[in-house]
C-alpha atoms as a PDB file:
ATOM      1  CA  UNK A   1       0.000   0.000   0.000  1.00  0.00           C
ATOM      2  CA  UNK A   2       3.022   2.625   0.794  1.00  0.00           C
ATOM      3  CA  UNK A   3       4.564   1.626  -2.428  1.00  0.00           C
ATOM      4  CA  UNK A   4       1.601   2.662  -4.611  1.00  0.00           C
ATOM      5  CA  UNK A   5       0.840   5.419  -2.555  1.00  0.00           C
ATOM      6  CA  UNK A   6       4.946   6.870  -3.069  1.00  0.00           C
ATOM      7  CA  UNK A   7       4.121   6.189  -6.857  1.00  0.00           C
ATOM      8  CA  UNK A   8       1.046   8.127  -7.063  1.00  0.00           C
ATOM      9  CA  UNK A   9       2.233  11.005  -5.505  1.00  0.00           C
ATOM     10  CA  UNK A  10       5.920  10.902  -7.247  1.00  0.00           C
ATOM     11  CA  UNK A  11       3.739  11.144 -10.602  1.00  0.00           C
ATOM     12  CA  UNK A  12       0.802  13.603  -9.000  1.00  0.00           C
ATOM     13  CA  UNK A  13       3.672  15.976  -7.749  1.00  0.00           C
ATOM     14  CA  UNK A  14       5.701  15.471 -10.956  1.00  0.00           C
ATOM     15  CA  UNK A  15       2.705  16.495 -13.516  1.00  0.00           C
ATOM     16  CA  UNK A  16       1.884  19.261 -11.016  1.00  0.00           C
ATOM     17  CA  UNK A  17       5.628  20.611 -10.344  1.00  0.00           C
ATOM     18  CA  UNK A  18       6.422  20.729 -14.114  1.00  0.00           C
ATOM     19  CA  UNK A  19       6.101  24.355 -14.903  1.00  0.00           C
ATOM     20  CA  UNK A  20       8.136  26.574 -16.465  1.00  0.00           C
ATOM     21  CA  UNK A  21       9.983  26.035 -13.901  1.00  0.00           C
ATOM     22  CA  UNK A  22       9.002  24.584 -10.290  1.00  0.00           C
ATOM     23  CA  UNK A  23       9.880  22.628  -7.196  1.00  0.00           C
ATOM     24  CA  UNK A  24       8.144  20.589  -4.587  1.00  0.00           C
ATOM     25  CA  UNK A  25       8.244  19.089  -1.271  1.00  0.00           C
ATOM     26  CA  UNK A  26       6.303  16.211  -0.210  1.00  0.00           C
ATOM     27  CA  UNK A  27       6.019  14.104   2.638  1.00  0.00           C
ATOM     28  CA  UNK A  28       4.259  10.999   4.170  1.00  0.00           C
ATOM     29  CA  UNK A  29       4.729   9.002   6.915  1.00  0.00           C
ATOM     30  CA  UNK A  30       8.829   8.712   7.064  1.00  0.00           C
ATOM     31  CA  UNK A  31       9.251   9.770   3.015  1.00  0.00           C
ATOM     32  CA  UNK A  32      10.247  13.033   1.581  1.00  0.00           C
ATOM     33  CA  UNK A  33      10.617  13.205  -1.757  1.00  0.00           C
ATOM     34  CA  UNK A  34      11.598  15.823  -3.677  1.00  0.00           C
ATOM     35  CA  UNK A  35      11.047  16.961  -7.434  1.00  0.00           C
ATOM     36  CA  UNK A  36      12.325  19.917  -9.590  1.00  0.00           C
ATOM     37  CA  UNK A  37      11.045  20.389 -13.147  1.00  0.00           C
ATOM     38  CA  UNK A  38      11.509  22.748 -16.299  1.00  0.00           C
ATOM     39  CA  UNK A  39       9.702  23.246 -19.338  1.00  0.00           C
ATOM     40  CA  UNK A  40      12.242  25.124 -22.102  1.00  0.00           C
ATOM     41  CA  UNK A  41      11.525  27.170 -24.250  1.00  0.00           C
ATOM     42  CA  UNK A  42       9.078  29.447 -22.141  1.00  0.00           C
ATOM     43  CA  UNK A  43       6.641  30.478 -25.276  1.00  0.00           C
ATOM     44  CA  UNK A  44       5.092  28.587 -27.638  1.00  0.00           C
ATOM     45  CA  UNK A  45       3.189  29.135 -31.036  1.00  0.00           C
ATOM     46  CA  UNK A  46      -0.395  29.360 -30.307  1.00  0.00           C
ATOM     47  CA  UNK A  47      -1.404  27.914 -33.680  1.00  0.00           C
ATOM     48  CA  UNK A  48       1.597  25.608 -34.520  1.00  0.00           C
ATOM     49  CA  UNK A  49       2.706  22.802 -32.658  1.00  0.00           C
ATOM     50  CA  UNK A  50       6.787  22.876 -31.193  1.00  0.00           C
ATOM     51  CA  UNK A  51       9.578  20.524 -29.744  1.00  0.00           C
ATOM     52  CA  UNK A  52       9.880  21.276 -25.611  1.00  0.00           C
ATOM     53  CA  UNK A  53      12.618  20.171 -23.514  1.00  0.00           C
ATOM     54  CA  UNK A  54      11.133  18.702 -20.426  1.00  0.00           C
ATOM     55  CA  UNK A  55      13.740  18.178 -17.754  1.00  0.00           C
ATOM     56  CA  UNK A  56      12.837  17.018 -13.935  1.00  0.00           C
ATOM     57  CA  UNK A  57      14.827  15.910 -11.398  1.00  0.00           C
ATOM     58  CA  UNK A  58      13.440  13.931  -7.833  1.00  0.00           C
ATOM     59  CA  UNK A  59      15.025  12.801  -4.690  1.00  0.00           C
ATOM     60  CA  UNK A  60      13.214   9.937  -1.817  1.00  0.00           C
ATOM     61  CA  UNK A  61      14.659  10.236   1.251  1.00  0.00           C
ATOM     62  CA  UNK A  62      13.762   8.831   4.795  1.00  0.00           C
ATOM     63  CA  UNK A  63      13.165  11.227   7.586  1.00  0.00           C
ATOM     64  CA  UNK A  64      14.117   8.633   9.981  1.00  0.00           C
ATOM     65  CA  UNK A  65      16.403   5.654  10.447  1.00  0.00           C
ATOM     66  CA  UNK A  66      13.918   3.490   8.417  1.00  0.00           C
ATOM     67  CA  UNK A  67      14.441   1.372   5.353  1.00  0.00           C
ATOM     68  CA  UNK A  68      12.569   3.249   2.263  1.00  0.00           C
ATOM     69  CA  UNK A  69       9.549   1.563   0.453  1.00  0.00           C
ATOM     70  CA  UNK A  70      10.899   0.107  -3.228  1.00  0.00           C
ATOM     71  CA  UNK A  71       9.752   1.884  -6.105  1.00  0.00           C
ATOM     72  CA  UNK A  72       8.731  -0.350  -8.441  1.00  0.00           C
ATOM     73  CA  UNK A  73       6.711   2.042 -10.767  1.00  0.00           C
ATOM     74  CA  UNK A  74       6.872   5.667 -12.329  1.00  0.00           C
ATOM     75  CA  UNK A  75       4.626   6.493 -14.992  1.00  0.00           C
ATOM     76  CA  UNK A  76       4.734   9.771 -17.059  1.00  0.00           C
ATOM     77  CA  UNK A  77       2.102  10.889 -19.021  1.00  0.00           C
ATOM     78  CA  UNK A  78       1.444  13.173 -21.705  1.00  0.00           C
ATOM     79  CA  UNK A  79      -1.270  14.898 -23.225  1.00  0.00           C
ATOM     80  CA  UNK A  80      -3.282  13.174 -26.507  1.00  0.00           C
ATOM     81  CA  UNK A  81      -0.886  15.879 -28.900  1.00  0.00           C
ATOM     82  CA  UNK A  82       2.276  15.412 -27.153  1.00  0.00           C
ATOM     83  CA  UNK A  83       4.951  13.162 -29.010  1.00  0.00           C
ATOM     84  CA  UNK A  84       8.017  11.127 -26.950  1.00  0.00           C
ATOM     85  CA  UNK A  85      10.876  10.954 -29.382  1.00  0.00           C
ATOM     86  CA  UNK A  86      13.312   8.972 -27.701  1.00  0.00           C
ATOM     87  CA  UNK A  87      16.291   8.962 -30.653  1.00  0.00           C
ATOM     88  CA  UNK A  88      19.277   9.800 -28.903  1.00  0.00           C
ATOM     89  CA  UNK A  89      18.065   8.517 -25.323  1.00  0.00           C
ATOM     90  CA  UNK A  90      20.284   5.868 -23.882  1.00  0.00           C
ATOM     91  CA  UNK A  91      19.162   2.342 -22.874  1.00  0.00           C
ATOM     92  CA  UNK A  92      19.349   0.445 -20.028  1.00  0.00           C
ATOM     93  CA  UNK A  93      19.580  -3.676 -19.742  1.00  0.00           C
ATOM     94  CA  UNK A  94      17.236  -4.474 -16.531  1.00  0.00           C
ATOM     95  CA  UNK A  95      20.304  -6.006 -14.916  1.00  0.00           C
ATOM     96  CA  UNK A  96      21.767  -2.535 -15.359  1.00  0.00           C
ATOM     97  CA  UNK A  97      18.465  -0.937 -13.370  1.00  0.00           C
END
């Protein structure tokens, strides 16, 4: 139950945080985590769609001597005319996760 409820509120404060530029501070029971987020450029064409950079940045940390819930999911979503191109991304074996 912890472990979906550190995964819904990674992605909650994630899709909320990403602004032009933001950060946020959440915690729950003995978890802070932590996210930063930036949308580049800062305008876009009203009537023409654009690439974006999206970059965010998070940090889980126990506020006490306890061992921290495994995250076993992280889900990012976009909106229905948002693209992912992913050329140029590197890839990771699972053994490498």
């Amino acid at each position: 139950m912890r472990r979906s409820t550190l995964a819904g509120i990674a992605l909650l404060v994630v899709l909320c945080s990403v602004g032009i530029a933001a950060a946020e501070v959440v915690q729950r029971h003995h978890v802070r985590v932590s996210f930063q987020g930036e949308l580049t450029p800062h305008r876009l064409p009203r009537s023409s769609s654009a690439p974006i950079t999206v970059s965010v940045a998070a940090k889980i940390a126990p506020t006490d001597s306890k061992t921290l819930p495994q995250l076993r999911q992280m889900t990012i979503a976009i909106n229905r005319y948002g693209q992912l191109d992913t050329a140029g991304l590197p890839v990771c074996r699972l053994e490498q996760i």
